[in-house]
N, C-alpha and C. Protein backbone atom coordinates (compact mmCIF):
# COMPACT_ATOMS: atom_id res chain seq x y z
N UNK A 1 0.85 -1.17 0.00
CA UNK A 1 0.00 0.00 0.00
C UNK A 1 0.90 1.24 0.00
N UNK A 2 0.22 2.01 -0.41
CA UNK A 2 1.51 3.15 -0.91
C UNK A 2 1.11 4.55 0.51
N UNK A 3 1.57 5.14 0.15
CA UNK A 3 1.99 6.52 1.51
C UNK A 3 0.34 7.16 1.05
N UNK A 4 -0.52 7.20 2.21
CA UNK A 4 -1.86 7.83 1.97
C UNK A 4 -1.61 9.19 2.06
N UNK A 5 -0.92 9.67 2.76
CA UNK A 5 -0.76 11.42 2.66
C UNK A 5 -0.13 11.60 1.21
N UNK A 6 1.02 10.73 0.66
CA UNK A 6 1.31 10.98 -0.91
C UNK A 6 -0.10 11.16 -2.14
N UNK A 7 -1.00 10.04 -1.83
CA UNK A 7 -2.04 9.86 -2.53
C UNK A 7 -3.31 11.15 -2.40
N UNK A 8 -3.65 11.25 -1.38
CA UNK A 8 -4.20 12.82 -0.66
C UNK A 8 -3.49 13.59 -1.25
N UNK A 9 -2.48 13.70 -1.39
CA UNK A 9 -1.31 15.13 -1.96
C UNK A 9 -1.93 15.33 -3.03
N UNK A 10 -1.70 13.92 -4.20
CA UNK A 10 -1.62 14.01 -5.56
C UNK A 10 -3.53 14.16 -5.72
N UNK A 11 -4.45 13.68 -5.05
CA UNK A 11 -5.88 14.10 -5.36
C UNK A 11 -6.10 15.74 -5.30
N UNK A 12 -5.73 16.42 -4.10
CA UNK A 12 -5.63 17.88 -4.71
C UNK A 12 -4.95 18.42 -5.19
N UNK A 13 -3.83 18.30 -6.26
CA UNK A 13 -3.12 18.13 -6.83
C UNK A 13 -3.44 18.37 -8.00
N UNK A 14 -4.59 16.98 -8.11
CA UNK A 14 -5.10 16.79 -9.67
C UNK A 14 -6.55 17.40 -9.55
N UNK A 15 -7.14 17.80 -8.40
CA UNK A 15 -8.64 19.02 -8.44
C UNK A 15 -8.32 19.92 -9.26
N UNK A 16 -6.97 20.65 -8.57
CA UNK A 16 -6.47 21.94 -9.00
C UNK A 16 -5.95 21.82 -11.09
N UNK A 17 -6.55 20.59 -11.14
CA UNK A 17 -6.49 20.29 -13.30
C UNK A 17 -4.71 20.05 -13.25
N UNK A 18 -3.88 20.16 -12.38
CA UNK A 18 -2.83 19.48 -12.65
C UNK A 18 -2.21 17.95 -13.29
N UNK A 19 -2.93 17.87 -14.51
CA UNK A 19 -2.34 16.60 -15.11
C UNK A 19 -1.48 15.74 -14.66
N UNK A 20 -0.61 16.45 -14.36
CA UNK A 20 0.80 15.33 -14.37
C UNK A 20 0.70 14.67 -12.87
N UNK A 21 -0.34 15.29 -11.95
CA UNK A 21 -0.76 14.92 -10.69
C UNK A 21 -1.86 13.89 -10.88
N UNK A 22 -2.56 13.90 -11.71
CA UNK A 22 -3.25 12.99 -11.83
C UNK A 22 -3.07 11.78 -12.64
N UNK A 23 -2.42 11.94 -13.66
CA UNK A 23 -1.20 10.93 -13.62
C UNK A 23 -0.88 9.51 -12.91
N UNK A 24 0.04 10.69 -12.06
CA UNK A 24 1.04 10.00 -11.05
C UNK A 24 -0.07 9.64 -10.19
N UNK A 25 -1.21 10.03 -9.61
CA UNK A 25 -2.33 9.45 -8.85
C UNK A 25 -2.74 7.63 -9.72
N UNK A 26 -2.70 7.84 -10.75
CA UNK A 26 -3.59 6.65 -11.05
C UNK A 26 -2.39 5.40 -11.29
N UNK A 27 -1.10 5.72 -11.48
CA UNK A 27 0.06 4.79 -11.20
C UNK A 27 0.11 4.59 -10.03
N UNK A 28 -0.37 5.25 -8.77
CA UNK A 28 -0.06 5.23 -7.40
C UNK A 28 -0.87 4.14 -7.20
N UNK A 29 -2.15 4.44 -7.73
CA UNK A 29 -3.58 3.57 -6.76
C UNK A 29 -3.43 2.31 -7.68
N UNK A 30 -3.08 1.95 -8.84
CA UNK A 30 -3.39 1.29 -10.17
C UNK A 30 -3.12 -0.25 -9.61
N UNK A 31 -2.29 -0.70 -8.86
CA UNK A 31 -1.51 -2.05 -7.99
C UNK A 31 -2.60 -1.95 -7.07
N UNK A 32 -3.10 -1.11 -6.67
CA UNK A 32 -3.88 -1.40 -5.60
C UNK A 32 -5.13 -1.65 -5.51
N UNK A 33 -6.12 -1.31 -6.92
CA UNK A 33 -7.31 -1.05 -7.30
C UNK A 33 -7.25 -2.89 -8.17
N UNK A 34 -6.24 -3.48 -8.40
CA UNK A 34 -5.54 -4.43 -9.32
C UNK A 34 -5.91 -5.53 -8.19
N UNK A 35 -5.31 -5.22 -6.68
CA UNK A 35 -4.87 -6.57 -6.09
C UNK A 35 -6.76 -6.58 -5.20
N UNK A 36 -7.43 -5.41 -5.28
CA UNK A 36 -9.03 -5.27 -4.79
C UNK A 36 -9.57 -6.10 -6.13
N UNK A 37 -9.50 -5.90 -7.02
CA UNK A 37 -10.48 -6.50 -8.08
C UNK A 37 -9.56 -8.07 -8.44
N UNK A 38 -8.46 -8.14 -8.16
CA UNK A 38 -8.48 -9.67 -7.64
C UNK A 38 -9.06 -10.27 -6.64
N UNK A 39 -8.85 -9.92 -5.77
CA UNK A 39 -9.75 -10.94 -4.43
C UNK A 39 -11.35 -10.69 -5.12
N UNK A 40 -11.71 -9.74 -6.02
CA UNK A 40 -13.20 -10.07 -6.44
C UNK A 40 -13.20 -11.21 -7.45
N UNK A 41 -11.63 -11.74 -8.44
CA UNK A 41 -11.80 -12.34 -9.34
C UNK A 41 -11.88 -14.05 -8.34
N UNK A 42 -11.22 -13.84 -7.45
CA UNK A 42 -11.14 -14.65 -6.80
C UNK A 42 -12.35 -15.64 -6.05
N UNK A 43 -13.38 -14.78 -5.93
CA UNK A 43 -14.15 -15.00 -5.52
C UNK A 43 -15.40 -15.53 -6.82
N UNK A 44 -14.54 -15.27 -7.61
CA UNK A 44 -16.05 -15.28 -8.82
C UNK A 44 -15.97 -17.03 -9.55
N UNK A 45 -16.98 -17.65 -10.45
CA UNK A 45 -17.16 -19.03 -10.93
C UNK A 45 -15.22 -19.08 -11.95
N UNK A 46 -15.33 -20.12 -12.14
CA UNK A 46 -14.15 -20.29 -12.52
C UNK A 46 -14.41 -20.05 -14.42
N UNK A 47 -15.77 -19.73 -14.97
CA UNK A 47 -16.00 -19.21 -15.87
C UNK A 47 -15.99 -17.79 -16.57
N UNK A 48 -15.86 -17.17 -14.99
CA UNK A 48 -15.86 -15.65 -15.30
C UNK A 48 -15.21 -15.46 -16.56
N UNK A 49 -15.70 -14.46 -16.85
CA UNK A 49 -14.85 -13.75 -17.86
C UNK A 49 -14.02 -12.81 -17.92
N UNK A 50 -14.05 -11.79 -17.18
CA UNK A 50 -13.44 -10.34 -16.63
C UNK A 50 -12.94 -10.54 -15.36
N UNK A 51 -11.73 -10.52 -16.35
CA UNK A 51 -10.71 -10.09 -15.36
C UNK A 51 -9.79 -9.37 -14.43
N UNK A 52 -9.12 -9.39 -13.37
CA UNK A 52 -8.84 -7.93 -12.79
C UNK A 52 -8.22 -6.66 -13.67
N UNK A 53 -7.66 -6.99 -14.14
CA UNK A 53 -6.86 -5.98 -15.33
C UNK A 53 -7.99 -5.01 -15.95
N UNK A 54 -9.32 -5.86 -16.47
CA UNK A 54 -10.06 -5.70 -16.88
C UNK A 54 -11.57 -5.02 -16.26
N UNK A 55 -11.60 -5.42 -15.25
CA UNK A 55 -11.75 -4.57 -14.29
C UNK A 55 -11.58 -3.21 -13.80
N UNK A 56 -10.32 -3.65 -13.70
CA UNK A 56 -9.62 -1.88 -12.80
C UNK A 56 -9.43 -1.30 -14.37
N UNK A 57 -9.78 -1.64 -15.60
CA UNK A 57 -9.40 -0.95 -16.39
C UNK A 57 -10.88 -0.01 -16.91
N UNK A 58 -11.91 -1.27 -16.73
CA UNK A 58 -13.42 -0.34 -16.97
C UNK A 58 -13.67 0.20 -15.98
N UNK A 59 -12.82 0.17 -14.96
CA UNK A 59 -13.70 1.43 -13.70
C UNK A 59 -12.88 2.44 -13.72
N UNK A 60 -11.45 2.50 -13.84
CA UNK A 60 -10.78 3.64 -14.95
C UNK A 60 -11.21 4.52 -15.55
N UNK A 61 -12.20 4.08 -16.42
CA UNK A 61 -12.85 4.58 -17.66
C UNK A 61 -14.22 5.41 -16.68
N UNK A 62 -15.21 4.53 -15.57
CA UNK A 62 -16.13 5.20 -15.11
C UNK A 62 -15.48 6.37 -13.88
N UNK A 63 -14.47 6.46 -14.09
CA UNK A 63 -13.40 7.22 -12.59
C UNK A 63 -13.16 8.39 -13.35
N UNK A 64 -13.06 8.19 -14.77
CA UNK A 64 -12.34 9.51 -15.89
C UNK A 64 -13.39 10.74 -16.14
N UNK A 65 -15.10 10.44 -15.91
CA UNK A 65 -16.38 10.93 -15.69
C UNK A 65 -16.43 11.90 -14.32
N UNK A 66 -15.40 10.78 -13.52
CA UNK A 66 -15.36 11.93 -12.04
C UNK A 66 -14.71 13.15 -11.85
N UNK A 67 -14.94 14.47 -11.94
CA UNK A 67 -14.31 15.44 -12.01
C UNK A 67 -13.04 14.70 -10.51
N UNK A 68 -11.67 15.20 -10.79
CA UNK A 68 -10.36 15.21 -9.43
C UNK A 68 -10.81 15.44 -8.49
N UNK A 69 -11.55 16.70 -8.38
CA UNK A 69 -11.77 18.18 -7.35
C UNK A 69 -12.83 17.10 -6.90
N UNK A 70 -13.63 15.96 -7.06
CA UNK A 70 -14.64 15.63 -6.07
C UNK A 70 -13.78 14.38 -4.89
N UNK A 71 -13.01 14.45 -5.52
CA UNK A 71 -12.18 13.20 -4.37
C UNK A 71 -11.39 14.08 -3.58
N UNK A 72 -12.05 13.99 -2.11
CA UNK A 72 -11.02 14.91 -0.57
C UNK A 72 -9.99 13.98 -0.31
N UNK A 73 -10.09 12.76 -0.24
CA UNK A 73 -8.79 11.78 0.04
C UNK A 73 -8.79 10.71 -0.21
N UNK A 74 -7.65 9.76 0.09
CA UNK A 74 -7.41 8.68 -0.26
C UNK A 74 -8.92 7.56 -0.33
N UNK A 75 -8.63 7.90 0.84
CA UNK A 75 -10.38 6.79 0.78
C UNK A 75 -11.22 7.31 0.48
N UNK A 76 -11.49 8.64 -0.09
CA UNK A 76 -13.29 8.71 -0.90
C UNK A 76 -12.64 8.40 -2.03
N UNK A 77 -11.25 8.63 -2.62
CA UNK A 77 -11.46 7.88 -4.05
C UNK A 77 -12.10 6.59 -4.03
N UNK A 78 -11.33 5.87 -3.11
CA UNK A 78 -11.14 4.37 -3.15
C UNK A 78 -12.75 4.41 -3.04
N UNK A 79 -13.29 5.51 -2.49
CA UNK A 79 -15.09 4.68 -2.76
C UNK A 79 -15.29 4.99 -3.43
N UNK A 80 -14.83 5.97 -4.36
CA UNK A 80 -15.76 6.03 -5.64
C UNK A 80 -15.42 5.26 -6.68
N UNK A 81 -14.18 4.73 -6.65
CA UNK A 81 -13.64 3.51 -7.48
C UNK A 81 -14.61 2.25 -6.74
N UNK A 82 -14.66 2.34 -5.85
CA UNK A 82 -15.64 0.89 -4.98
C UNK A 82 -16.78 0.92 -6.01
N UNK A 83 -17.47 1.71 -5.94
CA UNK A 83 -18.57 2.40 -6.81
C UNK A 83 -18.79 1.86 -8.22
N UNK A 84 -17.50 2.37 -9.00
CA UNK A 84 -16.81 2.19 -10.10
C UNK A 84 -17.05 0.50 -10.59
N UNK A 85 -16.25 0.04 -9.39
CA UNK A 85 -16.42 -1.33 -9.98
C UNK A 85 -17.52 -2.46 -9.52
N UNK A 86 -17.96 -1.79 -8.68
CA UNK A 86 -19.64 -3.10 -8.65
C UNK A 86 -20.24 -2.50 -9.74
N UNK A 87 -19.84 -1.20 -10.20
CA UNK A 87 -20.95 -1.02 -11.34
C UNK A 87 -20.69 -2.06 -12.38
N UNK A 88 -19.47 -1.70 -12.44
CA UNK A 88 -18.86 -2.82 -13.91
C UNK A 88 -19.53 -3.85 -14.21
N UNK A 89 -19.21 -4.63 -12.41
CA UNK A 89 -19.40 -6.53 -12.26
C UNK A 89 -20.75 -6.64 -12.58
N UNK A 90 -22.04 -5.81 -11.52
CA UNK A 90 -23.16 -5.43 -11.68
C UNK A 90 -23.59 -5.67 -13.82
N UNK A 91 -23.25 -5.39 -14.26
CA UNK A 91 -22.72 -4.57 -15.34
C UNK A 91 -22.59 -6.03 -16.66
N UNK A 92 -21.58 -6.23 -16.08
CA UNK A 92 -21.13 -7.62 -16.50
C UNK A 92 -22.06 -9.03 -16.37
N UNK A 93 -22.63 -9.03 -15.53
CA UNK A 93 -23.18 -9.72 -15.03
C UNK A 93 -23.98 -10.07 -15.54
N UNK A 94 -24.93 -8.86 -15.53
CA UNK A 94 -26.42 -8.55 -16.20
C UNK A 94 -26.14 -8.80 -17.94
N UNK A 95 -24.77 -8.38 -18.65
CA UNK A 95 -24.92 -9.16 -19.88
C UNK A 95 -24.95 -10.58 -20.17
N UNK A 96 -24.09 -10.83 -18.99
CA UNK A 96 -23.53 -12.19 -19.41
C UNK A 96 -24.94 -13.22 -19.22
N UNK A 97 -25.58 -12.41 -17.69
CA UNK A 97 -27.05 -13.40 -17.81
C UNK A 97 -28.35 -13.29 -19.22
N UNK A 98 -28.34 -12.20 -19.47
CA UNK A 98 -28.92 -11.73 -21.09
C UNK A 98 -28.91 -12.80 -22.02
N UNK A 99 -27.22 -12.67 -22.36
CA UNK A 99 -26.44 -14.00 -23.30
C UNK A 99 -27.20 -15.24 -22.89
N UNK A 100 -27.33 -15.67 -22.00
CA UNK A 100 -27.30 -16.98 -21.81
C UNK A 100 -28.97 -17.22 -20.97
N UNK A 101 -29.52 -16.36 -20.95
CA UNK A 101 -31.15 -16.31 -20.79
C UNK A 101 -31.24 -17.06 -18.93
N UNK A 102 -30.24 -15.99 -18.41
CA UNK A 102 -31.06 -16.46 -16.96
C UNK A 102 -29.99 -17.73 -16.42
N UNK A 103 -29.34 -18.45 -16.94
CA UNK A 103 -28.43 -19.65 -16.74
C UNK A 103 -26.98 -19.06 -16.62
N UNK A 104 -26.62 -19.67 -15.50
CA UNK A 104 -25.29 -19.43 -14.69
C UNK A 104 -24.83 -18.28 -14.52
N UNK A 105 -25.34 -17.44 -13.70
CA UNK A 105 -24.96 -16.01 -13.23
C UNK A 105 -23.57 -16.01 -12.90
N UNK A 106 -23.14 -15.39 -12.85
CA UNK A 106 -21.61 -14.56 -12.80
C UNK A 106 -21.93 -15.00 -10.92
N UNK A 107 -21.04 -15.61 -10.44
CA UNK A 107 -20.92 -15.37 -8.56
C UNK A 107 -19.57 -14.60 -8.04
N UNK A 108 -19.78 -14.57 -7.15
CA UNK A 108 -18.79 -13.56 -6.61
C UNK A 108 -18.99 -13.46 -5.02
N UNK A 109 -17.74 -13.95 -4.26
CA UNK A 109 -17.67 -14.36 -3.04
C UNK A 109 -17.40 -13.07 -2.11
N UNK A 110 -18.59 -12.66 -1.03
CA UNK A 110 -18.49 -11.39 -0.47
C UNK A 110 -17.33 -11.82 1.02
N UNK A 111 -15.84 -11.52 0.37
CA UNK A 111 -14.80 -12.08 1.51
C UNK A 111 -14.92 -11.09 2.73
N UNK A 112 -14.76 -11.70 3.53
CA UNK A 112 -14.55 -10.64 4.82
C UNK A 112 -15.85 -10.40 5.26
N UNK A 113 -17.02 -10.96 5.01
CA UNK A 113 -18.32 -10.50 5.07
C UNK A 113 -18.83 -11.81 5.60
N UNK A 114 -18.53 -12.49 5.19
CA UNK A 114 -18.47 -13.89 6.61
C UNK A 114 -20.31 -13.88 6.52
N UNK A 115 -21.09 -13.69 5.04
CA UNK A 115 -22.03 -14.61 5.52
C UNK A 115 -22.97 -15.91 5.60
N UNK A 116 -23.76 -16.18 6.64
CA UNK A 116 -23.56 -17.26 6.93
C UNK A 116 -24.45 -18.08 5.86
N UNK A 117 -23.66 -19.65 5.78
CA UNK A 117 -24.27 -20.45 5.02
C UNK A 117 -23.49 -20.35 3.35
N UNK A 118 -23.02 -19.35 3.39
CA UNK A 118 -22.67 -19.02 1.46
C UNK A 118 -21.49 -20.28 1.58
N UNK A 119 -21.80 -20.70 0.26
CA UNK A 119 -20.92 -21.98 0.12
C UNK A 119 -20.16 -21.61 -1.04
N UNK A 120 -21.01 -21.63 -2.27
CA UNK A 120 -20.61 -21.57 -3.87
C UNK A 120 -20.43 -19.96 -4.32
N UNK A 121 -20.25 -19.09 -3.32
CA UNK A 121 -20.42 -17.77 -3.98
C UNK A 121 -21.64 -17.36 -4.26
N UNK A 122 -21.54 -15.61 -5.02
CA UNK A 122 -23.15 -15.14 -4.62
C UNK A 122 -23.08 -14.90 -5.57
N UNK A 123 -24.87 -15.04 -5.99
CA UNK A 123 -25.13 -14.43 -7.38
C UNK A 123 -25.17 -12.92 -7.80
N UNK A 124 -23.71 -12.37 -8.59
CA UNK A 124 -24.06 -10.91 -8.56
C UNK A 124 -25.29 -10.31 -8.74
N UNK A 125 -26.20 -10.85 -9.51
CA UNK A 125 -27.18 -9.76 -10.09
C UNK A 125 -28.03 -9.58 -8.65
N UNK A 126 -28.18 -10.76 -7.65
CA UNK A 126 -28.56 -10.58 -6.68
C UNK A 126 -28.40 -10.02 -5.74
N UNK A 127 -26.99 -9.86 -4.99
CA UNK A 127 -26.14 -8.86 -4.42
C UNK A 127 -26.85 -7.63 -5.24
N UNK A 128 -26.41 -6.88 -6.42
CA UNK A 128 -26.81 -5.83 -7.09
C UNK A 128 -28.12 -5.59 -6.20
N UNK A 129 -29.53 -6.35 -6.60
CA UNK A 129 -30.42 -5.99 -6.28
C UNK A 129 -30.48 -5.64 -4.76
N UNK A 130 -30.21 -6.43 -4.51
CA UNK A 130 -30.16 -6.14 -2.70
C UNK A 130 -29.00 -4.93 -1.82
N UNK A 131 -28.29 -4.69 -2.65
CA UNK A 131 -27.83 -3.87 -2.61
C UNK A 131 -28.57 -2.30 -2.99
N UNK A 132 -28.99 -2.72 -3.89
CA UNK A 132 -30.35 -1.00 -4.42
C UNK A 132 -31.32 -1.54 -3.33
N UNK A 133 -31.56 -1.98 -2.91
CA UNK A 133 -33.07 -2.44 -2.42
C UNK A 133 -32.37 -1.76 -0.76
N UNK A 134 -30.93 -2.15 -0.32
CA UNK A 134 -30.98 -1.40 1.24
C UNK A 134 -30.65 -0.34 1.11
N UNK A 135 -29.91 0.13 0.21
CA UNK A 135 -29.48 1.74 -0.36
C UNK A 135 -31.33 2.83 -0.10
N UNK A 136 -32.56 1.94 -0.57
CA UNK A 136 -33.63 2.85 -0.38
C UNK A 136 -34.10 2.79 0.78
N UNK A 137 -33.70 1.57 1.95
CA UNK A 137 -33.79 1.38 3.12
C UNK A 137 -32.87 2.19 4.04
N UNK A 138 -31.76 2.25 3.51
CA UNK A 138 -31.03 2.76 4.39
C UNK A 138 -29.43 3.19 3.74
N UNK A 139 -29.54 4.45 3.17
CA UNK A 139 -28.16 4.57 2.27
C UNK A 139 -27.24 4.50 2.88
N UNK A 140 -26.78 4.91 4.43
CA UNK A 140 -25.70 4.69 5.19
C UNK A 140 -25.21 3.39 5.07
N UNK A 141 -25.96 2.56 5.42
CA UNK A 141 -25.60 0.98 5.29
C UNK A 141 -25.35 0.35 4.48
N UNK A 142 -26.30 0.55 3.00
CA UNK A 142 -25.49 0.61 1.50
C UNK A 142 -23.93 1.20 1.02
N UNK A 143 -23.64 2.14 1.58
CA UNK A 143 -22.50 2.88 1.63
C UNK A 143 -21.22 2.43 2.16
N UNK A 144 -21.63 1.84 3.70
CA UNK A 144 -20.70 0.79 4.27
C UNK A 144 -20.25 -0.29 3.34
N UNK A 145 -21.44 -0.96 3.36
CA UNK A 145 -21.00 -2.60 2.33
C UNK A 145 -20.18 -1.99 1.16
N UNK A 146 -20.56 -0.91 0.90
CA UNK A 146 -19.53 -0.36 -0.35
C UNK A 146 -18.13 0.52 -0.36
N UNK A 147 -18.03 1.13 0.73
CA UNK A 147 -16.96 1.46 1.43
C UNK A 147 -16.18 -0.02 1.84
N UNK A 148 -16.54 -0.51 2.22
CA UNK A 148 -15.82 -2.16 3.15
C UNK A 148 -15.38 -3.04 2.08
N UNK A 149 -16.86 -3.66 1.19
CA UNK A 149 -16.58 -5.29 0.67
C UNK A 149 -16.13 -4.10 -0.90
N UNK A 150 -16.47 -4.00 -1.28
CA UNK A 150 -15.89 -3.25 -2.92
C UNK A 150 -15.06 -2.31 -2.96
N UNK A 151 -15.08 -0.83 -2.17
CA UNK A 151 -13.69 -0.46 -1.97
C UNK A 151 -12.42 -1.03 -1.30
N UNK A 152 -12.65 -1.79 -0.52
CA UNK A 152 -11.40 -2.33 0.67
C UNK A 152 -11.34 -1.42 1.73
N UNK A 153 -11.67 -0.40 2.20
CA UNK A 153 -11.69 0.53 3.30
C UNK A 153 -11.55 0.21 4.34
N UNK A 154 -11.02 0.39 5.11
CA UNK A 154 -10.95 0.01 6.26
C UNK A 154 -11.98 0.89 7.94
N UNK A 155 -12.23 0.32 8.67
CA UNK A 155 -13.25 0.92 9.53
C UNK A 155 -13.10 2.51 9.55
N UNK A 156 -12.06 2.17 9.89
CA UNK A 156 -11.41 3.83 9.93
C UNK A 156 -11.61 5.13 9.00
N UNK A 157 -11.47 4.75 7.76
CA UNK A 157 -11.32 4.95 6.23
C UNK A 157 -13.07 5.48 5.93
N UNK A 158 -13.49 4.48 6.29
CA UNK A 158 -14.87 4.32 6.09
C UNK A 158 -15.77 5.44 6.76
N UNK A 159 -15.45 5.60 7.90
CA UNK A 159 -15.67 6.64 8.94
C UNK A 159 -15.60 7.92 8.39
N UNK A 160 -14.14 8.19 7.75
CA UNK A 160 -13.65 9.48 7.84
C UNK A 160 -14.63 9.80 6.67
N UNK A 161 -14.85 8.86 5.66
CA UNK A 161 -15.33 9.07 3.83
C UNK A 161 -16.82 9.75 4.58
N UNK A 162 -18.10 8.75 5.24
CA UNK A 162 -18.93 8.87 5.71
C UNK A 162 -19.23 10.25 7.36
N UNK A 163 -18.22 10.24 7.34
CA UNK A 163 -18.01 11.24 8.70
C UNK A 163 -19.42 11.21 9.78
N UNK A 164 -18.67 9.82 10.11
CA UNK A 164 -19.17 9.40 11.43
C UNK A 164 -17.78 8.35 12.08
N UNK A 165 -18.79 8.14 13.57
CA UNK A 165 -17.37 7.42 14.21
C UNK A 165 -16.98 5.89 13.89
N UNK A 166 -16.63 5.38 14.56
CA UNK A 166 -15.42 4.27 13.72
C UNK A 166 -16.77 2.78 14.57
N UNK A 167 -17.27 3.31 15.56
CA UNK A 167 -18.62 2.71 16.01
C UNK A 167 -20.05 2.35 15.23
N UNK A 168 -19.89 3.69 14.78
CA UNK A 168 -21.31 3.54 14.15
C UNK A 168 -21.30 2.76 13.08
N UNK A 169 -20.15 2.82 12.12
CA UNK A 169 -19.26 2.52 11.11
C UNK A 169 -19.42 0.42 11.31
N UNK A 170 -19.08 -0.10 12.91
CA UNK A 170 -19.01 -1.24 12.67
C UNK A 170 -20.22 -1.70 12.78
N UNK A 171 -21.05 -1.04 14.01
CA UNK A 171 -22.77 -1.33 13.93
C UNK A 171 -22.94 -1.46 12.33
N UNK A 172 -22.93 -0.40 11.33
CA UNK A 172 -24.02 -0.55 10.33
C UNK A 172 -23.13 -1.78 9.58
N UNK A 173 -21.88 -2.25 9.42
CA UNK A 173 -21.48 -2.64 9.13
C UNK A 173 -22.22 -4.58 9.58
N UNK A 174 -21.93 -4.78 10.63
CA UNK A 174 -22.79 -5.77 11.61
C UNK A 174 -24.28 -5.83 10.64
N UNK A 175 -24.74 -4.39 10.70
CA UNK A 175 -26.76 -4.67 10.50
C UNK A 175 -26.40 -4.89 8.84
N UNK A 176 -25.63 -4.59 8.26
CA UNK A 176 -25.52 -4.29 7.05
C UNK A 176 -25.45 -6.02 6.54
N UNK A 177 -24.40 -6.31 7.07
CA UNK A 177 -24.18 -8.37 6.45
C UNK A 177 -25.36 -9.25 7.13
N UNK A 178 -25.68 -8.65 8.24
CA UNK A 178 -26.98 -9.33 8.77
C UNK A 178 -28.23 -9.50 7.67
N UNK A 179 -28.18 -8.09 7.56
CA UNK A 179 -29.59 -7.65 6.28
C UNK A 179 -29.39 -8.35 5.11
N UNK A 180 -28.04 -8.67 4.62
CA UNK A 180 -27.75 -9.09 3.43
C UNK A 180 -27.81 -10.44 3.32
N UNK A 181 -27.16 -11.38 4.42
CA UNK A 181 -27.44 -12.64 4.50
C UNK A 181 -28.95 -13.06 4.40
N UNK A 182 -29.77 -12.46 5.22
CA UNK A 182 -31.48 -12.92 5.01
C UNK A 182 -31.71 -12.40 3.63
N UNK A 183 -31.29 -11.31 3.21
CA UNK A 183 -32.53 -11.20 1.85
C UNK A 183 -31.44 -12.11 0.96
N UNK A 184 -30.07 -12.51 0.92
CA UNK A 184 -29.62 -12.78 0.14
C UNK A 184 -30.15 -14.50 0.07
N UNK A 185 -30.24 -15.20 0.99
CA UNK A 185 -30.60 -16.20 1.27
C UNK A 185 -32.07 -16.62 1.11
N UNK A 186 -33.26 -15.65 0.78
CA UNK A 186 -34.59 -15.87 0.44
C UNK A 186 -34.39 -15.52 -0.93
């Protein structure tokens, strides 16, 4: 992981339209946005198709839409790249089930999220839905799961992006995989 005050530097850096800062920002994060959308490849059927490269390269592309000047630091990028790439998978997903009319969804293993019963991985398009579905329930808690399991954030991280404490942060975090295991599981 690279120096977060370097990365903070180079985000206002590159607000202020300094190119060559933004740049050097996306070589900084690029290994790191690489080894996050591996542990997602990791988690996915051994059919997937998209790969991390491929990945961090289409959320690249949805990151280039984000004006600099809206990222304050290291970790709200990393959520808006979090963002970035469930859109993709989300994304991916939904073609690949199209193609193939409903048969063998794209899965994808929610690591660190420990919930209970998941054996074979989860069906993205399902995650997706349930994911919009607690976002209208409760966007804080949508925000977490997306700060945490898709950006990589850490409690802390998560806190500062959301600006609340590092408590509230693990509560919604807690209600958040709770909520997700039941609807994900009906």
């Amino acid at each position: 992981m690279h120096d977060r005050t370097e990365i903070t530097r180079l985000i206002a850096q590159s607000g202020t339209g300094d190119a060559d800062a933004s740049a050097r920002l996306m070589e900084l994060v690029y290994e790191e946005l690489r080894a996050l959308a591996g542990s997602y490849a990791r988690g996915q059927r051994p059919d997937h198709t998209l790969q991390p490269t491929a990945l961090v390269h289409e959320a690249f592309l949805r990151l280039v839409d984000v004006p600099p000047g809206e990222w304050t630091d290291r970790a709200h990028f990393f959520a808006v790249a979090a963002t970035a790439m469930r859109q993709v998978l989300a994304d991916q997903a939904r073609r690949r089930g199209a193609q193939k009319r409903g048969s063998a969804w794209d899965k994808v293993t929610l690591a660190g999220v420990a919930l209970p019963g998941e054996q074979d991985g989860l069906d993205l398009l399902a995650l997706d839905t349930a994911l919009r579905e607690l976002a209208a329930l409760d966007e804080r808690k949508h925000r977490v799961v997306e700060l945490r399991f898709f950006g990589g954030l850490t409690v802390e991280e998560a806190a500062r992006v959301l600006d609340v404490s590092v408590s509230t942060i693990e509560s919604e975090w807690r209600a958040a995989r709770s909520w997700l295991a039941v609807r994900l599981k009906g």
